[in-house]
Protein backbone atom coordinates (compact mmCIF):
# COMPACT_ATOMS: atom_id res chain seq x y z
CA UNK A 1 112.99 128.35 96.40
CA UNK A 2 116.48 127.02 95.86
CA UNK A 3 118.02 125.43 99.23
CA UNK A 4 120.99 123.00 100.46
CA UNK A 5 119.81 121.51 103.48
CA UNK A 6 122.84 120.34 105.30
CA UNK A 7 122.70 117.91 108.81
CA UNK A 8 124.46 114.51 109.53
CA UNK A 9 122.45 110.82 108.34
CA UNK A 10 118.90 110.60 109.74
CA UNK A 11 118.91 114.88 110.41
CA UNK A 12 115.27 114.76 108.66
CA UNK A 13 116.25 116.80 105.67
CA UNK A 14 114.48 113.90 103.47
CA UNK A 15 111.17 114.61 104.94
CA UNK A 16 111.83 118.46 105.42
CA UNK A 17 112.74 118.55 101.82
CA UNK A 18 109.32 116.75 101.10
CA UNK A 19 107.59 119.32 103.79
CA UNK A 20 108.95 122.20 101.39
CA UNK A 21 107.95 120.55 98.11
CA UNK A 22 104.25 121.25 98.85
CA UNK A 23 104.96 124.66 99.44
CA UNK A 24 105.81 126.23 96.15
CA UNK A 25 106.32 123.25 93.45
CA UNK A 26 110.19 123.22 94.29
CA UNK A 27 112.02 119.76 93.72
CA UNK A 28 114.06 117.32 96.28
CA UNK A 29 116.95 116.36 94.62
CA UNK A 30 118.77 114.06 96.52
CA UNK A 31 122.15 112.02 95.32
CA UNK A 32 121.58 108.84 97.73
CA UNK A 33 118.13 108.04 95.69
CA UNK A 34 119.46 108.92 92.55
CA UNK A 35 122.79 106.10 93.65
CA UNK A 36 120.97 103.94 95.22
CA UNK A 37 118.85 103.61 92.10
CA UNK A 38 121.55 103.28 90.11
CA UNK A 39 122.62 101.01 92.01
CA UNK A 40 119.68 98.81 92.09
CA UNK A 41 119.35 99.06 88.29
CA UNK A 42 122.88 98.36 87.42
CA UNK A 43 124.03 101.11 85.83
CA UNK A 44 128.13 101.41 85.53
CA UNK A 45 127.09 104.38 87.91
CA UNK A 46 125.32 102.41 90.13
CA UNK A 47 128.27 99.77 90.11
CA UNK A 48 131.03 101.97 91.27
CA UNK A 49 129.08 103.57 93.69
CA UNK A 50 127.91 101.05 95.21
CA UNK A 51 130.65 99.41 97.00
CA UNK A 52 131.03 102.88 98.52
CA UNK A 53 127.76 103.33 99.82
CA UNK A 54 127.75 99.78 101.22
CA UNK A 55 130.61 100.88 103.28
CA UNK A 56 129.00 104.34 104.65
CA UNK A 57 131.81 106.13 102.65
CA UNK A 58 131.01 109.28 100.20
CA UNK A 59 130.88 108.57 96.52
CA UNK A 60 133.94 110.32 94.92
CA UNK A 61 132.80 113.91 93.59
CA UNK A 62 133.59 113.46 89.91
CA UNK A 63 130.27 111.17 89.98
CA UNK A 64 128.38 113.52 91.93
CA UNK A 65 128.96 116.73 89.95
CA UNK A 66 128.72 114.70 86.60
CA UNK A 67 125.12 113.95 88.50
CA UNK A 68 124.57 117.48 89.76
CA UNK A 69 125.18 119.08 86.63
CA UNK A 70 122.54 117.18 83.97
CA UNK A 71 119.89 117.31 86.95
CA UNK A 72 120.02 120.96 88.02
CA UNK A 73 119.19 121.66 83.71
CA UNK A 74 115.86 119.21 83.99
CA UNK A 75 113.15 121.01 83.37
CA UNK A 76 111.25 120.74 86.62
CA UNK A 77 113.98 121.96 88.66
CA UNK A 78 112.72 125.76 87.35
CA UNK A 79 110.33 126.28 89.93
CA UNK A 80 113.13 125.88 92.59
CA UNK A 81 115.26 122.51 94.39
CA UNK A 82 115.92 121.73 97.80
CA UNK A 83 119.57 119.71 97.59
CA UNK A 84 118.83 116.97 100.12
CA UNK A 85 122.48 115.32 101.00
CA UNK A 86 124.77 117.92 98.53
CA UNK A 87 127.31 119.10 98.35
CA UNK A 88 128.94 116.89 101.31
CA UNK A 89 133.03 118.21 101.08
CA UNK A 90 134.22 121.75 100.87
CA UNK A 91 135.48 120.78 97.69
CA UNK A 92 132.15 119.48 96.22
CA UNK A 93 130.54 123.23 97.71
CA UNK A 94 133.31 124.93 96.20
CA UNK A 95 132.26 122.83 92.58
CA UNK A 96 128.70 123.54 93.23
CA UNK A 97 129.33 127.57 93.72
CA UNK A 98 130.92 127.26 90.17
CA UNK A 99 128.30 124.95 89.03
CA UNK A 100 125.65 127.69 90.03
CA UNK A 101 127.01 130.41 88.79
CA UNK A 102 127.54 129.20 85.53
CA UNK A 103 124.24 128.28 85.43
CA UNK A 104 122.97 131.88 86.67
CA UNK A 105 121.19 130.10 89.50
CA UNK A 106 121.27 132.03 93.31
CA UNK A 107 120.45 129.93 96.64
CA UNK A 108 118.36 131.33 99.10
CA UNK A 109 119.59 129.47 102.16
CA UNK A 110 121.58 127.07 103.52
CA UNK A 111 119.62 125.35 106.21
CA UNK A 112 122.13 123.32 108.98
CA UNK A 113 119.36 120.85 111.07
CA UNK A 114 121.26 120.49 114.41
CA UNK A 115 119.83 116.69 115.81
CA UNK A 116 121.66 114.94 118.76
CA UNK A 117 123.70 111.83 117.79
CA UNK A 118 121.76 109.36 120.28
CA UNK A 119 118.25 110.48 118.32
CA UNK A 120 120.31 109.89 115.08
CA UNK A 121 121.12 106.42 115.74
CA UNK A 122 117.69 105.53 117.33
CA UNK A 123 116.14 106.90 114.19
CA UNK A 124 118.09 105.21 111.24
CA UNK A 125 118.36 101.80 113.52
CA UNK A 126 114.74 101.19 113.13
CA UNK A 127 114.59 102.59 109.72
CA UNK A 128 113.13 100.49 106.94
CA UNK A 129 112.99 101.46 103.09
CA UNK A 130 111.29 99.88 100.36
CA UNK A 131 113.55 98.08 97.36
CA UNK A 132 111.56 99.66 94.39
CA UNK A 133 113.59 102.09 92.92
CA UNK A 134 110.56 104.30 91.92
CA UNK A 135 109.18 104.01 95.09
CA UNK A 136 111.98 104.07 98.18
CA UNK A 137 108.96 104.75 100.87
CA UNK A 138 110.53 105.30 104.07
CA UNK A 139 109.00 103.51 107.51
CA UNK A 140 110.36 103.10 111.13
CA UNK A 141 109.54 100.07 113.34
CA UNK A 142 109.02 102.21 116.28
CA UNK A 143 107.04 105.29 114.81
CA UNK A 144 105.76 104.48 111.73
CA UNK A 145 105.46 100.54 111.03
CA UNK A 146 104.32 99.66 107.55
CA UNK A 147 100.32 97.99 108.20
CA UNK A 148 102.07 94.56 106.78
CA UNK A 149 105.47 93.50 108.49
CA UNK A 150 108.21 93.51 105.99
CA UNK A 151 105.76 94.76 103.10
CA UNK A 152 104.71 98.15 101.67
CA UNK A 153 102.03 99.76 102.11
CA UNK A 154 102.37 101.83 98.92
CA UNK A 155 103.28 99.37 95.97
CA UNK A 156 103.85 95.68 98.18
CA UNK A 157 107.61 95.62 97.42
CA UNK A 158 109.30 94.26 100.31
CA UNK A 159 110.91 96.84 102.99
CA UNK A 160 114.66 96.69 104.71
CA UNK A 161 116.88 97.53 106.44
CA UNK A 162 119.47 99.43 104.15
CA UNK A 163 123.27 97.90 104.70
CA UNK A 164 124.43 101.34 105.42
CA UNK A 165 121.62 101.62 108.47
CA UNK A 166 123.32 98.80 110.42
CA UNK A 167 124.42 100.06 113.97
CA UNK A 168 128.32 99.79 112.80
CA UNK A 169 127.39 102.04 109.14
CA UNK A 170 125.68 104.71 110.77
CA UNK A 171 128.72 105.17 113.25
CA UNK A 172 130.92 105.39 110.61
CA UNK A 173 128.66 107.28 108.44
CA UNK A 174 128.20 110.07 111.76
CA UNK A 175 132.66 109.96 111.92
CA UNK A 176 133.00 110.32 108.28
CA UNK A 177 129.90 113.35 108.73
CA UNK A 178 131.60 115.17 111.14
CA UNK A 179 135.28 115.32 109.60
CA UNK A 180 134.39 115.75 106.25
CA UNK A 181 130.63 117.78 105.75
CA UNK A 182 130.23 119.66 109.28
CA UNK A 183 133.28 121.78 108.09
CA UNK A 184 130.70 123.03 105.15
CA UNK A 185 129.18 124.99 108.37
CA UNK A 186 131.80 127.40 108.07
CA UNK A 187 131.76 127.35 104.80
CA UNK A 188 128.41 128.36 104.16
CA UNK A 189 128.42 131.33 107.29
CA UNK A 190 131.06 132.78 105.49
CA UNK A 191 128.94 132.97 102.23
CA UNK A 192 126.45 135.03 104.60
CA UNK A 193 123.76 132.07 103.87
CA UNK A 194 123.49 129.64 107.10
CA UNK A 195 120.33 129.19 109.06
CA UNK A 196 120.99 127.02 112.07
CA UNK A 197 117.62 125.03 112.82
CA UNK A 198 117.02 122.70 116.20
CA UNK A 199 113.47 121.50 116.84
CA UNK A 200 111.49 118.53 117.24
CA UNK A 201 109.00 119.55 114.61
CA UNK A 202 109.84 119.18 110.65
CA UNK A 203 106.96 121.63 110.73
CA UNK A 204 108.32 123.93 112.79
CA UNK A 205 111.94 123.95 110.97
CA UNK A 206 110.03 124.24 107.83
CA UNK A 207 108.74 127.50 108.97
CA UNK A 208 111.37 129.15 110.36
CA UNK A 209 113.05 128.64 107.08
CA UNK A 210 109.88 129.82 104.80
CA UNK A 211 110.12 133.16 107.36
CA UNK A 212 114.04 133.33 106.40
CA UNK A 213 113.54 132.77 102.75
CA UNK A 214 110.59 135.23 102.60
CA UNK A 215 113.18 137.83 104.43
C-alpha cells in the first residue's frame, strides 16, 4: 500500500503507520526520525535542522525533498510506504505529486486522523522517547510507563521528554499545524484521495482504511 497519513502532533499516525506495517510488508517512513537522528548523530543535516525542531517549527522543504527523494528509491520501500508526518505545506504536496510521478509511483489514500486538541496535549505531555537513534521506543507516563523509571525497556538507553513535547512546543507545534498542514485537507479532497478517520481505536482506523484501500 502507498499512504500519507496526515493529522496534527500526537494524531497516532506513528503507531497507525506501525499497525499497517504488519499488514502487507509496507514501510513507515517518517521525516522527524530520520531528523531527529540526524540530529543526534551530527550530521550537517542533523545540525540545521535541529535548531528548527527544537523550536516546534517545520524544517525548510529543500531538506525534506532532498530526504524524500533518495528514501522513496530504497529498496524496501517496493512493497509499499505509509508517509508518517509528509508532506506538511501545500508546497511540499505539490513537490511530492511531482516527486511521484516521476517516479511512476500512485497513492492509494490520504488518511486525515481527526483527534481533539485537549487529547493531543494530554498525550504528547506525558510522552517519553528513548535517545538511541536506532531505537526511539515511544512510552507515556500515564498509559504505558516503561517497567524502569527513566530507562528502556527495549535496549536500557535512557527515556525523555523530547524539547519539542514541552507544554509551550506542542502549542506552537498545534498553531503552526493548523495554518500551515490542515490546509493539505483541501488539497488532498480535491485530488479525489481523502479519508477522514475519528475513533478511539488505532485498530479500528486501521480498518476502515484497509476497507478503503481494498475498494
Amino acid at each position: 500500500m502507498r499512504v500519507i497519513l496526515l493529522g496534527a502532533p500526537g494524531a497516532g499516525k506513528g503507531s497507525i503507520a506501525k499497525l499497517l506495517t504488519q499488514v502487507d510488508g509496507s514501510v513507515q517512513i517518517s521525516t522527524g526520525d530520520i531528523l531527529r537522528g540526524a540530529a543526534q548523530a551530527g550530521t550537517d543535516l542533523g545540525k540545521k535542522a535541529e535548531a528548527y525542531m527544537k523550536a516546534g517549527d517545520l524544517v525548510p522543504d529543500e531538506l525534506i525533498m532532498g530526504i524524500m527523494e533518495t528514501r522513496l528509491q530504497e529498496p524496501d520501500c517496493t512493497k509499499g510506504f505509509l508517509l508518517d508526518g509528509f508532506p506538511r505545506t501545500i508546497p511540499q504536496a505539490e513537490a511530492l505529486k511531482v516527486l511521484l510521478n516521476k517516479l511512476g509511483i500512485k497513492l492509494d489514500v490520504v488518511a486525515n486522523i481527526e483527534v481533539p486538541r485537549e487529547e493531543i496535549l494530554n498525550r504528547l505531555t506525558t510522552r517519553r522517547t528513548c535517545v538511541n537513534p536506532q531505537c526511539q521506543a515511544i512510552y507515556n507516563v500515564r498509559t504505558q510507563p516503561s517497567k524502569v523509571e527513566g530507562v528502556c525497556d527495549k535496549c536500557g538507553s535512557p527515556i525523555v521528554q523530547r524539547d519539542d513535547e514541552t507544554a509551550e512546543a506542542i502549542s506552537h507545534r498545534l498553531d503552526t499545524y493548523s495554518q500551515k498542514t490542515a490546509p493539505l485537507i483541501d488539497f488532498y479532497r480535491q485530488e479525489g484521495i481523502l479519508l477522514t478517520v475519528s475513533s478511539p481505536s488505532n485498530e479500528a482506523i486501521v480498518n476502515t482504511l484497509m476497507e478503503q484501500i481494498k475498494g
